[in-house]
Protein backbone atom coordinates (compact mmCIF):
# COMPACT_ATOMS: atom_id res chain seq x y z
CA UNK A 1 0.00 0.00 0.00
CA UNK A 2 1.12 3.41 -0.88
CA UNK A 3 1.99 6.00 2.02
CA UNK A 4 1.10 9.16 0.32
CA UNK A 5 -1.72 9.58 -1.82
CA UNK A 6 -1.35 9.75 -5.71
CA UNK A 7 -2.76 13.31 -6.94
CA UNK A 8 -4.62 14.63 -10.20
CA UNK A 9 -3.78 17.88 -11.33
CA UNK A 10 -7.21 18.72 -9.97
CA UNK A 11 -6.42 18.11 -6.23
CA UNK A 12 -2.63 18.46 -6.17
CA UNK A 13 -1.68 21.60 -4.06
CA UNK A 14 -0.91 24.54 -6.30
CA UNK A 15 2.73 24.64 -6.45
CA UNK A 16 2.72 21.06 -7.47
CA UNK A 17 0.08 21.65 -10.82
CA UNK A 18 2.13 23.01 -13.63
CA UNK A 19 4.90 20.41 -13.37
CA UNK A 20 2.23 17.39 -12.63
CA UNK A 21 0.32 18.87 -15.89
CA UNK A 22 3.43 18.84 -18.26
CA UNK A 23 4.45 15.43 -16.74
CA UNK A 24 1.01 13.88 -17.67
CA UNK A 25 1.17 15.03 -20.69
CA UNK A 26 4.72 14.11 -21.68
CA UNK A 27 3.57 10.31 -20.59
CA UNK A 28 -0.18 10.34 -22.03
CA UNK A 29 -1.99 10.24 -18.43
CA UNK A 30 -1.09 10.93 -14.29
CA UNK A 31 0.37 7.33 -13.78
CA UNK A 32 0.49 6.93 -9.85
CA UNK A 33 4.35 7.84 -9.70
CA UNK A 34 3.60 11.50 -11.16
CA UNK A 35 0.59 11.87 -9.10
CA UNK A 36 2.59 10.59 -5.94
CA UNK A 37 5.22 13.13 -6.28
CA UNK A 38 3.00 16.07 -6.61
CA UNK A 39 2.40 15.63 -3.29
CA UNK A 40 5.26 17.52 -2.52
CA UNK A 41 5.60 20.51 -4.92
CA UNK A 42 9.61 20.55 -4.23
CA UNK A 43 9.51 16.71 -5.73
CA UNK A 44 7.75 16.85 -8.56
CA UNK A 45 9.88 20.26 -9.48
CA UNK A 46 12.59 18.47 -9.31
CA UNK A 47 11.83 15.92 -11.12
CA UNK A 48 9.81 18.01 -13.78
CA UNK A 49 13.31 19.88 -14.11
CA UNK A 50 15.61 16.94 -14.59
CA UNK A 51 13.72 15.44 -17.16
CA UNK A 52 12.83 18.53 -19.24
CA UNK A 53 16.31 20.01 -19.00
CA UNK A 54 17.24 16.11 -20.08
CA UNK A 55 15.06 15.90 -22.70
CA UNK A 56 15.68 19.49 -24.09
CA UNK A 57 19.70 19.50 -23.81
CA UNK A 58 21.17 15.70 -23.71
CA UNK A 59 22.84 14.33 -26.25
CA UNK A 60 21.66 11.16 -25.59
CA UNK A 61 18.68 10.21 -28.09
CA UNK A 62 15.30 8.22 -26.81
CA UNK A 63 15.91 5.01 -27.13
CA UNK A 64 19.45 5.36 -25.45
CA UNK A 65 17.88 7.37 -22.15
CA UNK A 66 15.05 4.16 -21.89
CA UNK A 67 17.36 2.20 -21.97
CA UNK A 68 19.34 3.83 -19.98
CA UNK A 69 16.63 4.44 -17.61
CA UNK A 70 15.43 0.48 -17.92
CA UNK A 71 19.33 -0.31 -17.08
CA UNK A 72 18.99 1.35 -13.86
CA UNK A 73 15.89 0.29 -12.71
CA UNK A 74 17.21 -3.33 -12.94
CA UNK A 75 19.98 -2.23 -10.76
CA UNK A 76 17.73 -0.61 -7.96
CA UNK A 77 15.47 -3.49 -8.65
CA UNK A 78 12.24 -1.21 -8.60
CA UNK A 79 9.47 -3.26 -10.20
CA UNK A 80 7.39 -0.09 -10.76
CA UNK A 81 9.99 2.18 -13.36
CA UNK A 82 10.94 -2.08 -14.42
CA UNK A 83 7.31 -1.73 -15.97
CA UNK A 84 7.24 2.00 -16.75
CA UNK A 85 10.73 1.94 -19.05
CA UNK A 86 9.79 -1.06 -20.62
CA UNK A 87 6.78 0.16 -22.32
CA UNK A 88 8.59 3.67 -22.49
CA UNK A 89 11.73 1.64 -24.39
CA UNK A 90 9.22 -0.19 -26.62
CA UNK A 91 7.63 3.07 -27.62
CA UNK A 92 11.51 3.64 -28.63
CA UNK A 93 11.81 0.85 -30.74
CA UNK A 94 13.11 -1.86 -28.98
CA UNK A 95 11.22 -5.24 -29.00
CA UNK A 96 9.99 -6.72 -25.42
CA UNK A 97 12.93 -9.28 -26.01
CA UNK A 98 15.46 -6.86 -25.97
CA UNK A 99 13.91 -4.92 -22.92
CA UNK A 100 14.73 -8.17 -21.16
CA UNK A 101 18.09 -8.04 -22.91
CA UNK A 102 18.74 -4.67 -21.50
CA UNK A 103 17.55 -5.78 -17.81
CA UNK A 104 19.75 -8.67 -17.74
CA UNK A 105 22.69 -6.52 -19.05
CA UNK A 106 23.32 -8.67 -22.31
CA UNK A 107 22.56 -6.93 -25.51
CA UNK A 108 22.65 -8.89 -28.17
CA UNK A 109 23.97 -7.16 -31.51
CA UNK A 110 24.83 -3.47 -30.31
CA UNK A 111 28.20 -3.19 -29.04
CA UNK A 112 28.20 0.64 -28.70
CA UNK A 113 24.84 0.59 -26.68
CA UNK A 114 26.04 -2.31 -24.54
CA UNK A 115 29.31 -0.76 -23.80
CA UNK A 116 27.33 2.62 -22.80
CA UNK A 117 24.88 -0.26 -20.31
CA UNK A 118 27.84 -1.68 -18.78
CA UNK A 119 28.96 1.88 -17.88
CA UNK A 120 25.47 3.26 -16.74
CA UNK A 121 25.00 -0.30 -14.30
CA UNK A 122 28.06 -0.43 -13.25
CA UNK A 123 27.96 3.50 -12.21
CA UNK A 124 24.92 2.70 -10.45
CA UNK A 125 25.84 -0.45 -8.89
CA UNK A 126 29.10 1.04 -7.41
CA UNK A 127 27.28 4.34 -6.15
CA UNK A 128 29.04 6.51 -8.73
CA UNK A 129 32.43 4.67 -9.12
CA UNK A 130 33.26 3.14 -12.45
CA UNK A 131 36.76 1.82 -13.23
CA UNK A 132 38.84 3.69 -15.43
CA UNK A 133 38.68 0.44 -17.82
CA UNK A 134 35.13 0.94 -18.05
CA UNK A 135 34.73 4.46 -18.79
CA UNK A 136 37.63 3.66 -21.41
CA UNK A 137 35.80 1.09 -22.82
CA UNK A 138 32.83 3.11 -23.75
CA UNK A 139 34.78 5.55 -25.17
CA UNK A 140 36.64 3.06 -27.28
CA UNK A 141 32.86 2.32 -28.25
CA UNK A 142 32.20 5.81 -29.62
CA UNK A 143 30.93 7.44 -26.86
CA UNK A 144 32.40 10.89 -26.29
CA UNK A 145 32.78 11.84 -22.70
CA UNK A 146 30.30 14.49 -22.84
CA UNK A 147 27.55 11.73 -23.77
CA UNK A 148 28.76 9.77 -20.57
CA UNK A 149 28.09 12.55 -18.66
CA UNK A 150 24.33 12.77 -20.19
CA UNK A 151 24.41 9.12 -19.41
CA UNK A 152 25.02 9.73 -15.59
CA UNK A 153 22.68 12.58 -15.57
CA UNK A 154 20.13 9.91 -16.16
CA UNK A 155 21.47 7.70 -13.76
CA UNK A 156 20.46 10.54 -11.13
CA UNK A 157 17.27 11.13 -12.28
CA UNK A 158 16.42 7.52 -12.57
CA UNK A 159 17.53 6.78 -8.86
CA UNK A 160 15.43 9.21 -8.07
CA UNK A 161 12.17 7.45 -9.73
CA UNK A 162 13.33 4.15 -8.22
CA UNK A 163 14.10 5.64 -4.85
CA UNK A 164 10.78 7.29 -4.83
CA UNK A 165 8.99 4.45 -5.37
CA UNK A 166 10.33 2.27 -2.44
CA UNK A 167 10.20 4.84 -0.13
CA UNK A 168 6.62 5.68 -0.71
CA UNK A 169 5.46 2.01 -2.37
CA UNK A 170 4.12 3.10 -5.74
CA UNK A 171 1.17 0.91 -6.88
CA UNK A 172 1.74 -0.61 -10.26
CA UNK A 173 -1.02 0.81 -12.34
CA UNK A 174 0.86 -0.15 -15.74
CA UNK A 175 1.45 -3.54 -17.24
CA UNK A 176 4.25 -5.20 -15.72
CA UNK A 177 7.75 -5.76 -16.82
CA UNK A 178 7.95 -9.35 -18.50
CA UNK A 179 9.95 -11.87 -15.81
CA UNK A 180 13.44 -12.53 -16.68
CA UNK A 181 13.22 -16.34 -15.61
C-alpha cells in the first residue's frame, strides 16, 4: 500500500500543478508515480526539471535514455519504473525481447549501446564509481565523454524514480515488466 496519496492535477496543491500537468502530458496520463510526487511541490519540481532540461539538452537520443533508464531500474530493482521503461523503451523501438536483454545486461547485436549499459550499471551499482577500464571502454565504443556525462545525468534522475517508489510504495497501475526467468 502506498503512504502518500497519488494526486490529479485537480487536487494536487498549487505549487505542485504546472509540473504534474506537463508530466502527464509528456507520458499520455497521471500514472500513480507523477501523481505521488506532486504531493510535494519541491519533488515533482525536481523531477519536472531533470527530465525537461534532459530531454531538451542531452545528447543522448530516446531510445538510449530508456534504456538507460530500464538499465537502472534493474539495478535498484524497482518493479514499478521495471514496468514503466519497458513500455517507455518499446515506444523507442526496442522489441519486449530486448527490454529483457537490457535488464539482464546482455545486448545482443549493439556493441556501442552495450558498452554505454555496462557503464550506466556499473555506475549505479558502485554508487558513482566506475573503473577507469570501463569508462575507457565506452569511449573506445564511440561514446564521447560528454555523452557519458548525459548518461550519468540519467542515472540521477532515474535513482530518483526508483528511490521514490520504495520509499513511498508506488502501486503498479501499468502492465508489468515481463519476468526474466
Amino acid at each position: 500500500m502506498a503512504r502518500i496519496p497519488i494526486h490529479t492535477v485537480d487536487d494536487a496543491p498549487a505549487e505542485s500543478r504546472p509540473p504534474l500537468e506537463r508530466q502527464s502530458a509528456r507520458v499520455g496520463k497521471t500514472i500513480n508515480i507523477i501523481g505521488a510526487m506532486a504531493h510535494s511541490p519541491a519533488l515533482i519540481g525536481l523531477y519536472d526539471a531533470a527530465e525537461t532540461a534532459l530531454g531538451e539538452r542531452s545528447n543522448l537520443d530516446g531510445a538510449v535514455r530508456e534504456a538507460i533508464h530500464l538499465t537502472v531500474a534493474n539495478v535498484n530493482a524497482c518493479n514499478y519504473c521495471q514496468a514503466a521503461y519497458t513500455g517507455s523503451a518499446k515506444r523507442q523501438g526496442f522489441t519486449a525481447e530486448q527490454t529483457i536483454e537490457i535488464r539482464r545486461g546482455e545486448l545482443d547485436g549493439d556493441p556501442r549501446l552495450s558498452a554505454l549499459l555496462a557503464f550506466v550499471r556499473e555506475l549505479a551499482d558502485s554508487r558513482g564509481h566506475v573503473a577507469d577500464e570501463t569508462w575507457q571502454a565506452a569511449l573506445d565504443a564511440g561514446w564521447s565523454d560528454v555523452e557519458l556525462l548525459d548518461a550519468y545525468a540519467d542515472v540521477v534522475r532515474t535513482v530518483l524514480t526508483n528511490w521514490f517508489n520504495h520509499l513511498v510504495g508506488t502501486e503498479l497501475d501499468l502492465p508489468p515488466a515481463p519476468p526474466l526467468d
